[in-house]
C-alpha atoms as a PDB file:
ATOM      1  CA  UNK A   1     -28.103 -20.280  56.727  1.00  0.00           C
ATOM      2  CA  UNK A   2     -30.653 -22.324  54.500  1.00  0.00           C
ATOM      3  CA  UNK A   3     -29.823 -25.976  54.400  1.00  0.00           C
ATOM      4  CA  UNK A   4     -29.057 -27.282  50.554  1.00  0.00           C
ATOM      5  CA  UNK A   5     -31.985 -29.463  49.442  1.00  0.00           C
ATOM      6  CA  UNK A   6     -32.067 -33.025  49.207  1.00  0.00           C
ATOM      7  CA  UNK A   7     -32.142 -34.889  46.337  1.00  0.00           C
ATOM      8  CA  UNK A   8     -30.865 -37.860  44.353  1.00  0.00           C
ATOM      9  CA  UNK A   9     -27.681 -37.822  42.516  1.00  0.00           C
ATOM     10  CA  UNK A  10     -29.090 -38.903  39.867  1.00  0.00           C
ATOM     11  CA  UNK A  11     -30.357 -35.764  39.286  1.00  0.00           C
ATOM     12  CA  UNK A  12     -28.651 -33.021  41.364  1.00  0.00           C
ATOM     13  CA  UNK A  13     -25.221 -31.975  40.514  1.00  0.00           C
ATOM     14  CA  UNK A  14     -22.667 -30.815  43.432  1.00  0.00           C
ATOM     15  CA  UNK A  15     -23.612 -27.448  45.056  1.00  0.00           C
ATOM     16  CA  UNK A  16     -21.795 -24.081  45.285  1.00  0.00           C
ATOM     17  CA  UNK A  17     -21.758 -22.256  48.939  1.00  0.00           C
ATOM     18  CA  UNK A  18     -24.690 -20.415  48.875  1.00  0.00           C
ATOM     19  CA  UNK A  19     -25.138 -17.238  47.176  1.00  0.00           C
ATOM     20  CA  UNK A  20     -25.892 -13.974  49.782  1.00  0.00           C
ATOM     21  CA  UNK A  21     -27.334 -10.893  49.110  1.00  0.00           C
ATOM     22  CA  UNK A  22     -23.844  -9.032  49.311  1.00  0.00           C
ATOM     23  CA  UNK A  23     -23.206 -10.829  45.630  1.00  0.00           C
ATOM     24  CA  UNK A  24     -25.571  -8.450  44.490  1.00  0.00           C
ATOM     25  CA  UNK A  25     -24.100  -5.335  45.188  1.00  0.00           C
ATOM     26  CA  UNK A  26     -22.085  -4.760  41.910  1.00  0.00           C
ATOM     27  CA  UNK A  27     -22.145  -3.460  38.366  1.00  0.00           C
ATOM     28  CA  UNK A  28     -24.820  -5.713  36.864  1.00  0.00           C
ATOM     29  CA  UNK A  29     -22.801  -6.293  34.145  1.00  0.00           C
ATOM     30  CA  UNK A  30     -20.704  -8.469  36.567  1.00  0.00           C
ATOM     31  CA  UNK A  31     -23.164 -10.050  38.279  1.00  0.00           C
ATOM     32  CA  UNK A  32     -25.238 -11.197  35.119  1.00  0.00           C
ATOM     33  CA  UNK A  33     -21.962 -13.406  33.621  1.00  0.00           C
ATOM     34  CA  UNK A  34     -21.337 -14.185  37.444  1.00  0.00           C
ATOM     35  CA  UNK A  35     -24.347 -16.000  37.584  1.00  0.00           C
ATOM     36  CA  UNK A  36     -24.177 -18.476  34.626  1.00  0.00           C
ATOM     37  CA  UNK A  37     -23.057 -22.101  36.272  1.00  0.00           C
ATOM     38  CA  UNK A  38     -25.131 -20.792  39.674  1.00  0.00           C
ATOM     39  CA  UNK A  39     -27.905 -23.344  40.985  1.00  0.00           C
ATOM     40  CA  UNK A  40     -31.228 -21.662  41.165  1.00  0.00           C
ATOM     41  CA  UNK A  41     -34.289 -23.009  43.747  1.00  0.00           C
ATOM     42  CA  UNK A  42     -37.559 -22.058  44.655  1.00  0.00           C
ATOM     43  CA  UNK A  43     -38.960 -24.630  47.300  1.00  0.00           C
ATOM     44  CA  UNK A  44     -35.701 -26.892  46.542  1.00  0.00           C
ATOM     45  CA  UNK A  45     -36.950 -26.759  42.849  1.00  0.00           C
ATOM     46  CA  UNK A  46     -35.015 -25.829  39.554  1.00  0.00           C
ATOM     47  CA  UNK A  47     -31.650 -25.908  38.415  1.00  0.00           C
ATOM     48  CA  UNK A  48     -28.647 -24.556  36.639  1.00  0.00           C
ATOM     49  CA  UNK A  49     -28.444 -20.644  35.904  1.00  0.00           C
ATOM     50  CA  UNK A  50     -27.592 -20.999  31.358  1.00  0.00           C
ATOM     51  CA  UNK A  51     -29.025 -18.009  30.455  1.00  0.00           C
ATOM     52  CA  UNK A  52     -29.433 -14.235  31.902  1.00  0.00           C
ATOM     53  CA  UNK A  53     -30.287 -10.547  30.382  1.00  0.00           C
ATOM     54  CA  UNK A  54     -28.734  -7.723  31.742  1.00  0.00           C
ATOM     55  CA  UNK A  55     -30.959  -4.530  32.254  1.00  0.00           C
ATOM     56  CA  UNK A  56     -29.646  -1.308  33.188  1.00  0.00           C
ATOM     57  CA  UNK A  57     -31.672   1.833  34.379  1.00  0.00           C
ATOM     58  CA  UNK A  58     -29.787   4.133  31.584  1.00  0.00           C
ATOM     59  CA  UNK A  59     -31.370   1.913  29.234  1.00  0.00           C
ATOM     60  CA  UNK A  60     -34.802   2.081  27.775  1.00  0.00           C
ATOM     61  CA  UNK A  61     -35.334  -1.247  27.440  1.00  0.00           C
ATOM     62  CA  UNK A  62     -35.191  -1.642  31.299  1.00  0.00           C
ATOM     63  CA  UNK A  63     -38.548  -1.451  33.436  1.00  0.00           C
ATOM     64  CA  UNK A  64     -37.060   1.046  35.981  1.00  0.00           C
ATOM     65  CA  UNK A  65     -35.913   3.586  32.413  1.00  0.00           C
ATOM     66  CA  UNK A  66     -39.008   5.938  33.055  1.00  0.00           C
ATOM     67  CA  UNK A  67     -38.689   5.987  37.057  1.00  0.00           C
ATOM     68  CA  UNK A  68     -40.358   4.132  39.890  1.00  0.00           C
ATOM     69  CA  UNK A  69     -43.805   2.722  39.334  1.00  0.00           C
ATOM     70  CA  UNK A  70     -45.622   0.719  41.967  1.00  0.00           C
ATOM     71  CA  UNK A  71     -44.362  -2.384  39.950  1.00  0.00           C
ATOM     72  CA  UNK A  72     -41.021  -1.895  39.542  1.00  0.00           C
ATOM     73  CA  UNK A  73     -40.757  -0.234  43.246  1.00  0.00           C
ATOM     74  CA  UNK A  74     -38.244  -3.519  44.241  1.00  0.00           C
ATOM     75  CA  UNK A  75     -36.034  -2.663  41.407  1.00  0.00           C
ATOM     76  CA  UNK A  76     -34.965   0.625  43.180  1.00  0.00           C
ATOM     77  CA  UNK A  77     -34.893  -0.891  46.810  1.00  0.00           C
ATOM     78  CA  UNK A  78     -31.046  -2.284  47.854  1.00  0.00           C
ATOM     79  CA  UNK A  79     -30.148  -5.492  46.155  1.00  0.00           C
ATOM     80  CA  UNK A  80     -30.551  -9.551  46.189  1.00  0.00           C
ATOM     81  CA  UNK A  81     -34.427  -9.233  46.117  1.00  0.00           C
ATOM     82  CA  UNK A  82     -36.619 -10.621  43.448  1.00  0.00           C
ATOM     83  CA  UNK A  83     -38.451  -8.103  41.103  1.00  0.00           C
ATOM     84  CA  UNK A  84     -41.265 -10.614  39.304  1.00  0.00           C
ATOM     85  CA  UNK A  85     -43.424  -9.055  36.380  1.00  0.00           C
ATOM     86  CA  UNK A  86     -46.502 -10.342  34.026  1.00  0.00           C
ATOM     87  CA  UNK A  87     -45.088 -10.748  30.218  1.00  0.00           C
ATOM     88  CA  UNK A  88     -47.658  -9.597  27.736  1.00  0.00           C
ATOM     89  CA  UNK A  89     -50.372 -10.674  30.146  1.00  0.00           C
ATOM     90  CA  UNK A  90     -49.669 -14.412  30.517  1.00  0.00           C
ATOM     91  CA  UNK A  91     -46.373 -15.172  31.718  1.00  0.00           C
ATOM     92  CA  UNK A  92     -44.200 -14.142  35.307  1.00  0.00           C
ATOM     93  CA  UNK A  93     -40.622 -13.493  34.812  1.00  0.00           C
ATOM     94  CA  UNK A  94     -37.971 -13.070  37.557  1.00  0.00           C
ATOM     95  CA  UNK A  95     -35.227 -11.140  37.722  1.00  0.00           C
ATOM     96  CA  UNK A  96     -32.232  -9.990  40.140  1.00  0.00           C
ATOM     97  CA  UNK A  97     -31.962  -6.564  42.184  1.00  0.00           C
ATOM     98  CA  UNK A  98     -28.586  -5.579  41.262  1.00  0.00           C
ATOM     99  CA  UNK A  99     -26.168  -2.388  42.567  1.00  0.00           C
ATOM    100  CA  UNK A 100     -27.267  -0.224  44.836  1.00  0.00           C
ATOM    101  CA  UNK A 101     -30.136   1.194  46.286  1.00  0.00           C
ATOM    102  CA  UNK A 102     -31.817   3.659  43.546  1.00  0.00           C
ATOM    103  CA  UNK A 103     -29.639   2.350  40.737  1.00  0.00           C
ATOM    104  CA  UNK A 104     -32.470  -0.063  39.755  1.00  0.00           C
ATOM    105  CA  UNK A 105     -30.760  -2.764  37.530  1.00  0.00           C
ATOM    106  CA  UNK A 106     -31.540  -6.281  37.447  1.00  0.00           C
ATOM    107  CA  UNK A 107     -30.635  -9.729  35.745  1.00  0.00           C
ATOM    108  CA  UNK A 108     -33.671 -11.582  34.234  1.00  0.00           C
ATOM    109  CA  UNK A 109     -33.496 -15.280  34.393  1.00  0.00           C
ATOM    110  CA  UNK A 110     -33.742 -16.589  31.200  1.00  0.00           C
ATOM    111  CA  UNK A 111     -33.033 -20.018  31.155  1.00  0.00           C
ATOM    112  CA  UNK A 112     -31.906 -22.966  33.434  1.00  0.00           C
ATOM    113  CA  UNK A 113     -31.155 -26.388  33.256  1.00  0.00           C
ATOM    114  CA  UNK A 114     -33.077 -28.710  35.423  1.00  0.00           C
ATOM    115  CA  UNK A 115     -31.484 -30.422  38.071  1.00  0.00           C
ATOM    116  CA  UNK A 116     -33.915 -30.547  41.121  1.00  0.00           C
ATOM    117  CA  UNK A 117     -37.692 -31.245  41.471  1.00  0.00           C
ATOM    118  CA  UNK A 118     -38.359 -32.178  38.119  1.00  0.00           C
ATOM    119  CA  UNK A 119     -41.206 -34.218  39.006  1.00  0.00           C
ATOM    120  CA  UNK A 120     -42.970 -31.372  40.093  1.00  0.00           C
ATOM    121  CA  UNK A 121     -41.858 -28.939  36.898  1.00  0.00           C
ATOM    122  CA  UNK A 122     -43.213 -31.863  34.657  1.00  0.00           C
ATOM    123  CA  UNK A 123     -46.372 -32.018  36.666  1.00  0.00           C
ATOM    124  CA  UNK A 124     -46.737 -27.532  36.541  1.00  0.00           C
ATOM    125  CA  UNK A 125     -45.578 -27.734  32.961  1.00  0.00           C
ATOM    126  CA  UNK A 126     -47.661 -30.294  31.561  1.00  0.00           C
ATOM    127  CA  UNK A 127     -44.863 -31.807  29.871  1.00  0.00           C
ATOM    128  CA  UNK A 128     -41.779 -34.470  30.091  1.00  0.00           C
ATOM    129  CA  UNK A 129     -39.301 -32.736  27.746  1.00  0.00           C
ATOM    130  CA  UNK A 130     -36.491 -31.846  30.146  1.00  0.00           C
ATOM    131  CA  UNK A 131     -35.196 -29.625  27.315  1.00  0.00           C
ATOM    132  CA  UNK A 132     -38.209 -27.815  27.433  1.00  0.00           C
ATOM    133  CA  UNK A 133     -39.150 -27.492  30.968  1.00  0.00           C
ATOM    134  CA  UNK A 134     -37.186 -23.989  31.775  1.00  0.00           C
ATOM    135  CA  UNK A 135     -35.847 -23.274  28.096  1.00  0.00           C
ATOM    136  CA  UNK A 136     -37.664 -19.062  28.926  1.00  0.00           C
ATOM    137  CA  UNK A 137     -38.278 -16.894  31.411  1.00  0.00           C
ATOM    138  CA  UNK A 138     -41.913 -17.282  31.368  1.00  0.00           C
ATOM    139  CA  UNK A 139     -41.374 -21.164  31.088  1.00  0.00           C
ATOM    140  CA  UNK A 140     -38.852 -21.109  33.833  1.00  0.00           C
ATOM    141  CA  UNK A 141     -41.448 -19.552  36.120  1.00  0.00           C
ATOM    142  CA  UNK A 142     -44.176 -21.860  35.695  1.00  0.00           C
ATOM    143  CA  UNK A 143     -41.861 -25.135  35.799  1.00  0.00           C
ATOM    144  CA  UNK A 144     -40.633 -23.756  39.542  1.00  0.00           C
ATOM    145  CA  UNK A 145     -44.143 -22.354  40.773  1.00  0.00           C
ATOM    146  CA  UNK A 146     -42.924 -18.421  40.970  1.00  0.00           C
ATOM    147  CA  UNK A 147     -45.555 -15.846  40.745  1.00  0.00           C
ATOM    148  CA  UNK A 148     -46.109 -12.376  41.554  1.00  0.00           C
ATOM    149  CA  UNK A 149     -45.988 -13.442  45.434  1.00  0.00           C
ATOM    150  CA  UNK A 150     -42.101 -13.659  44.878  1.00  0.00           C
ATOM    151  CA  UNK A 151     -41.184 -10.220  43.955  1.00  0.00           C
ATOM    152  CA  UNK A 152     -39.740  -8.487  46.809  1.00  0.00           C
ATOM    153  CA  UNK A 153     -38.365 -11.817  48.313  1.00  0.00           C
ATOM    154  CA  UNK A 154     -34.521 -11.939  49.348  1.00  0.00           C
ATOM    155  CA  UNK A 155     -32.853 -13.670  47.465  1.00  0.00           C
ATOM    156  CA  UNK A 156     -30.757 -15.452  50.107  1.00  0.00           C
ATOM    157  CA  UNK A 157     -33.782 -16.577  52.587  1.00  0.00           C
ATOM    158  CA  UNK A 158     -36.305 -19.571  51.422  1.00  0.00           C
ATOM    159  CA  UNK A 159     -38.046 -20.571  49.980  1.00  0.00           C
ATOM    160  CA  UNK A 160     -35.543 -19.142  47.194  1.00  0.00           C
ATOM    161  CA  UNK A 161     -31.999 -20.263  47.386  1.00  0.00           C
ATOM    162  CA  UNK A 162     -29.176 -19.308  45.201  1.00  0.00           C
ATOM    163  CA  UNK A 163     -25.741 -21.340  45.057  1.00  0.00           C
ATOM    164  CA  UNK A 164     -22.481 -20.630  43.315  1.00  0.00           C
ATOM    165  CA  UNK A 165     -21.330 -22.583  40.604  1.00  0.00           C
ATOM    166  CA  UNK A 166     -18.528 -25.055  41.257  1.00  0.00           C
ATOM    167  CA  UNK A 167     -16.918 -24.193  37.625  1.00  0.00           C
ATOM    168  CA  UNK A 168     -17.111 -21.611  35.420  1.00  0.00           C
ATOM    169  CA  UNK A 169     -18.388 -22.793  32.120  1.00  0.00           C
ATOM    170  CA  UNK A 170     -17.787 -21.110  28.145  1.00  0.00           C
ATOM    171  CA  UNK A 171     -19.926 -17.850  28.262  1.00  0.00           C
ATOM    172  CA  UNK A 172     -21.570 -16.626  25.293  1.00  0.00           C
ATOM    173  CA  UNK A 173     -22.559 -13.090  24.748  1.00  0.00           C
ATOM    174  CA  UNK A 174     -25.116 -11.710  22.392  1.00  0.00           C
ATOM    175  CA  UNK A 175     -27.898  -9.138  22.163  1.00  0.00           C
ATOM    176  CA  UNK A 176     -30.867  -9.678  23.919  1.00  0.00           C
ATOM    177  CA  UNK A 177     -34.288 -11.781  23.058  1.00  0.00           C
ATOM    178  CA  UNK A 178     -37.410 -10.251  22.391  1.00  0.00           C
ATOM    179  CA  UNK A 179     -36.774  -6.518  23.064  1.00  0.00           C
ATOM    180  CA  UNK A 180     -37.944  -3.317  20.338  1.00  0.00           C
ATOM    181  CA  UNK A 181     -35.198  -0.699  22.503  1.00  0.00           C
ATOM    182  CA  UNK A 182     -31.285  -1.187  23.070  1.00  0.00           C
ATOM    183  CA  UNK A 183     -31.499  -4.103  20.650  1.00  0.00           C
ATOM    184  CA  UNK A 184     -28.103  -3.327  19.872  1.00  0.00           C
ATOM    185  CA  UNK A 185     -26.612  -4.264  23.473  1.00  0.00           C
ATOM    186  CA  UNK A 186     -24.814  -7.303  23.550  1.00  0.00           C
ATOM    187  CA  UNK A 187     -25.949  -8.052  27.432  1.00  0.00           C
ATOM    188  CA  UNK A 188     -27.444 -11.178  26.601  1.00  0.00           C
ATOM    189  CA  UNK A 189     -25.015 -14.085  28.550  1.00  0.00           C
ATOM    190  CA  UNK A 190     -25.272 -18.356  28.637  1.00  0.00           C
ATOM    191  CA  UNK A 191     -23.592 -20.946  28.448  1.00  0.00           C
ATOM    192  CA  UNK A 192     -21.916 -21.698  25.425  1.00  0.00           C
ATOM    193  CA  UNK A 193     -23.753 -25.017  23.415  1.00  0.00           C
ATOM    194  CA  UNK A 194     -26.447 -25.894  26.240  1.00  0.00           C
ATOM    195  CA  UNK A 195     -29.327 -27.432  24.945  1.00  0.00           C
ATOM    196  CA  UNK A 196     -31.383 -25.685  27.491  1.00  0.00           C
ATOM    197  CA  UNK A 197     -31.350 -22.283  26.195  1.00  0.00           C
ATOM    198  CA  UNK A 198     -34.183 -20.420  24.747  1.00  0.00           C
ATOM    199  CA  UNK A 199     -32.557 -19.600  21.922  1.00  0.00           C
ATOM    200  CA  UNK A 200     -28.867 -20.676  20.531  1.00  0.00           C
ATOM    201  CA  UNK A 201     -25.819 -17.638  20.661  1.00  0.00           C
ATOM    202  CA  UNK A 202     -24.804 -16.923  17.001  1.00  0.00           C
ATOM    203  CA  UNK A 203     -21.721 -18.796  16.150  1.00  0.00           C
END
């Protein structure tokens, strides 16, 4: 079992039991809700879980709509692994293997909320915003130092470590961010009012 980070109080909430692979293997429609509240780390760096996309292979808006490709190979593998992906080019984005093997669904990590390391997401970010730091997936990626070597890490092993959130907080839903297929699926998910989102759910 990995042990929880260290860290002041200042800035680290109270963690969850740690998150295992087995979490994974559901719908990803439950998992994707499941995970808002859940502490996110890479190297005992990041934060909260406030927002997530759900993708589902049925859907052309996912990566794994058109079949296996040798990037999107994790996405069909069994799940709790990482699938990371370049963004127009310039940015890495993460996302979870949900369901099982050959289903090839995921989560993508939208947004979190900063709670550990933030020292070092200032220093990779170039800026002291906290609002700012993680507020997209491409942000979010930069501010905890995950690249392309992440994809087809478990999710349950370090240096990534995923724990359960102590509470469950207000949920939003809404239609996902920055998409041209499926626009109309409302499988967009965060916390309701957090000023860390990348963009605010419709009132």
């Amino acid at each position: 079992m990995a042990q929880k980070p260290k860290s002041t109080p200042a800035e680290a909430p109270r963690l969850g039991k740690p998150l295992k692979r087995s979490f994974f293997d559901r719908s990803v429609h439950e998992v994707a809700p499941d995970l808002i509240g859940a502490t996110f780390l890479v190297g005992g760096v990041g934060g909260i879980i406030v927002e997530v996309e759900a993708y589902h292979h049925t859907e052309p808006a996912a990566h794994s709509y058109n079949g296996p490709t040798p990037r999107n190979q994790v996405m069909f593998g069994p799940p709790g692994f990482a699938y990371v992906y370049r963004s127009y080019g310039i940015h890495w984005c993460v996302n979870f293997v949900c369901e099982q093997a050959g289903s090839a669904s995921a989560v993508l990590i939208r947004a979190i909320e900063p709670t550990h390391g933030l020292a070092a997401m200032r220093r990779r970010r170039g800026l002291g915003d906290e609002r700012a730091l993680c507020s997209g997936p491409g942000k979010l990626c930069e501010a905890m130092g995950i690249t392309i070597a992440h994809s087809e890490l478990p999710l349950d092993r370090p240096p990534i470590a995923l724990y359960a959130r102590t509470e469950k907080p207000e949920i939003a839903t809404g239609i996902r961010i920055g998409i041209t297929k499926a626009v109309e699926l409302p499988w967009r998910y965060g916390v309701m009012g957090s000023r860390f989102l990348s963009k605010p759910f419709p009132m």
